[in-house]
Each structure stands twice: as structure tokens, then as C-alpha cells.
Protein backbone atom coordinates (compact mmCIF):
# COMPACT_ATOMS: atom_id res chain seq x y z
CA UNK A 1 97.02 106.72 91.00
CA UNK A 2 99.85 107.82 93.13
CA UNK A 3 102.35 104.85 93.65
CA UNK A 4 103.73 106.02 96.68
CA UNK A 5 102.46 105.95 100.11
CA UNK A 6 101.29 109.32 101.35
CA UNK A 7 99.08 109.82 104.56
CA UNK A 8 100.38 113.68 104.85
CA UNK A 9 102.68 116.08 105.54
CA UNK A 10 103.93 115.32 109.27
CA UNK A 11 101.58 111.81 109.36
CA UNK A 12 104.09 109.12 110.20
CA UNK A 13 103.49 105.57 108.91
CA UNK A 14 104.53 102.40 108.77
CA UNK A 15 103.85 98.65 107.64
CA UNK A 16 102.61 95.54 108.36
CA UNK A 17 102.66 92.06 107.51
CA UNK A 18 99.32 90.95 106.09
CA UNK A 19 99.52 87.18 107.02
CA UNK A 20 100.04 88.30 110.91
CA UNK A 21 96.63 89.88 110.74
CA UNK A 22 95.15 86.97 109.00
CA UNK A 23 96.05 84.72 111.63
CA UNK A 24 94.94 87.12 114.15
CA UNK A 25 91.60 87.67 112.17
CA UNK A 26 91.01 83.60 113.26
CA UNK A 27 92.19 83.74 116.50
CA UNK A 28 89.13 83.83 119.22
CA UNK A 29 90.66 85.03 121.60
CA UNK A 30 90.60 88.63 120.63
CA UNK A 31 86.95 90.65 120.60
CA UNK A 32 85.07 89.86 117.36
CA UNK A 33 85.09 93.86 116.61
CA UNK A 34 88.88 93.83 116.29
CA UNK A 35 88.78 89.99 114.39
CA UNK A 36 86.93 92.25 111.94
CA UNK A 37 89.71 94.87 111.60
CA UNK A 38 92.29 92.37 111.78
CA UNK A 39 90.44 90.65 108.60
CA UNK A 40 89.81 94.37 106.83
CA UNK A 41 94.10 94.42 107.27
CA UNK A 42 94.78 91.25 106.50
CA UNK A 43 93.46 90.58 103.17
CA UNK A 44 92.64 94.15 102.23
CA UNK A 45 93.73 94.99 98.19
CA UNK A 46 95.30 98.11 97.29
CA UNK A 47 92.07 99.66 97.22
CA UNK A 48 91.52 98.90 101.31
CA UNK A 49 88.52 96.22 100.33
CA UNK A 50 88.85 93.01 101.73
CA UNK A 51 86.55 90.77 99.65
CA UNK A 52 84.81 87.68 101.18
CA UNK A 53 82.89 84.79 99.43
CA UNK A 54 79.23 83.88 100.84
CA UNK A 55 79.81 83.11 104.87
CA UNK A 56 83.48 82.98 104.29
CA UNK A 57 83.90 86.01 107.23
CA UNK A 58 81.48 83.89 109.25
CA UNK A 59 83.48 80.80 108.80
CA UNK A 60 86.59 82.98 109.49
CA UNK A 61 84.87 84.45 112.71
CA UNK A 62 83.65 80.82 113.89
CA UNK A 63 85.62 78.69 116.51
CA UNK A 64 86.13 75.05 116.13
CA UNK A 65 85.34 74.69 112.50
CA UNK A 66 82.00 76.19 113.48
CA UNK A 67 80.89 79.14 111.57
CA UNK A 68 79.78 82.37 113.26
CA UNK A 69 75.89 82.98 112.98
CA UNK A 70 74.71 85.68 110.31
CA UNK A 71 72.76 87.39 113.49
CA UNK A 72 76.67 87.25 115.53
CA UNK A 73 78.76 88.08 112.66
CA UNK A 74 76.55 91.49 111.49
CA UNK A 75 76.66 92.47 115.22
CA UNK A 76 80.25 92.19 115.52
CA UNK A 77 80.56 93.98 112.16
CA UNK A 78 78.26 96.76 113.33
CA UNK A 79 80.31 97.11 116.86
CA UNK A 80 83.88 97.58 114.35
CA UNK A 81 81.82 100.47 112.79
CA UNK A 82 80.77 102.09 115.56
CA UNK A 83 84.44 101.73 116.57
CA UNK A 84 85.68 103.04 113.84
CA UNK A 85 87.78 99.95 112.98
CA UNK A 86 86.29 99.72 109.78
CA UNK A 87 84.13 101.59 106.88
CA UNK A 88 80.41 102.52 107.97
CA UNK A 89 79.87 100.88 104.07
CA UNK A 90 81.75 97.74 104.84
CA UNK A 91 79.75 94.98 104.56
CA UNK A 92 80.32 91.22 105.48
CA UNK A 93 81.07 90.72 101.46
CA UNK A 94 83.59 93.28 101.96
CA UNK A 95 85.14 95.13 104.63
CA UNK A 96 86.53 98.47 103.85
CA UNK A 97 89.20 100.51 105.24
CA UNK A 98 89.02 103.95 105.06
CA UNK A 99 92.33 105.78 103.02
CA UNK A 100 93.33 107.49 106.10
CA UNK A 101 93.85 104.22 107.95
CA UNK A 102 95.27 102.08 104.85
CA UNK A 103 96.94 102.25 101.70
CA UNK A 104 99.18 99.66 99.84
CA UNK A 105 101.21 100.83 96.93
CA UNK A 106 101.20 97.35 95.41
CA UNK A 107 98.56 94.43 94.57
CA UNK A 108 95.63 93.42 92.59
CA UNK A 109 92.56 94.96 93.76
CA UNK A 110 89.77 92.11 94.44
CA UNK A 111 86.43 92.70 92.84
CA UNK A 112 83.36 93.66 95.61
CA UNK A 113 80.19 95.21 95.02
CA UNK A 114 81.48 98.43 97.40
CA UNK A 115 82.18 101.17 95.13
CA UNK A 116 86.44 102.10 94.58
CA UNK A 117 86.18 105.60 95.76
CA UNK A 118 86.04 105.98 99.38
């Protein structure tokens, strides 16, 4: 794998601070949709896969200590698809950023069942 960042020729880019997305993934006052790209950012691995335990996203969607229902959190996950804010194959085990949208040169990549190639 390259170890440079590379989004093409004429394709400016630039970086972000992971735990400013985390905190923005939990905060409920932005639409659930963009919680879920916030998350995607915020803990993705070099790979763009952001990994989540059982009802860990739900828990990170809820308010008030309060998880999100499965029914809320798969409908906010399906309007971030059809947004484009994350992978059609993201799942709430693990969201996915497509390579076009995120790469990190650095980093561990976190086991999910979602397959490495993208």
C-alpha cells in the first residue's frame, strides 16, 4: 500500500482531527444521517471502516444515556446512504467510507466483517 495520501492529480485535500468528529458523532443536535458520517470519520481505521461492537452505534446515536432503537438507528443509517455520507455496504457493525472521501496514511486497521477492498 501507498503510504502517502493521494486523492489525484488536481484533488486538493486536507485533514481532520478524529476526536472532533467523535464528539460530534454524540452530539444530538445535528441530523442522525450526518451523526453517522461524523462516526464513519471519527473512528474510521486506515482502511475507512469504522468498527462498532453490538448496539455500540445505537448507544452512540441515543440521547440521555438512552440508546437509539435498532428500527431508528438502520433508518438513519439508510438516509447517510442515500446521502452519500457513507458506503451503500456500511452496516451498523461497520460504517465504511468510500477511498475517494477518506484515506489515513497511518493506524491499525480494526477488524469488521466488511470486506478491505472498497
Amino acid at each position: 500500500m501507498n503510504s502517502t495520501i493521494n486523492f489525484g492529480p488536481g484533488r486538493p485535500w486536507g485533514g481532520v482531527y478524529q476526536r472532533e468528529y467523535q464528539r460530534m458523532a454524540q452530539d444530538s443536535r445535528h441530523q442522525l444521517a450526518y451523526r453517522i458520517h461524523f462516526a464513519a470519520r471519527g473512528w474510521a481505521d486506515r482502511h475507512g471502516h469504522a468498527s462498532f461492537g453490538p448496539g455500540k452505534l445505537a448507544a452512540l446515536l441515543g440521547k440521555e444515556d438512552k440508546p437509539l432503537s435498532d428500527q431508528s438507528t438502520n433508518n438513519a443509517l439508510a438516509r447517510a446512504k442515500q446521502l452519500d455520507l457513507v458506503s451503500p455496504r456500511s452496516g451498523a457493525a461497520c460504517l465504511l467510507l468510500p477511498y475517494h472521501l477518506f484515506q489515513k496514511r497511518k493506524g491499525a486497521p480494526v477488524p469488521c466483517r466488511l470486506h478491505l477492498d472498497r
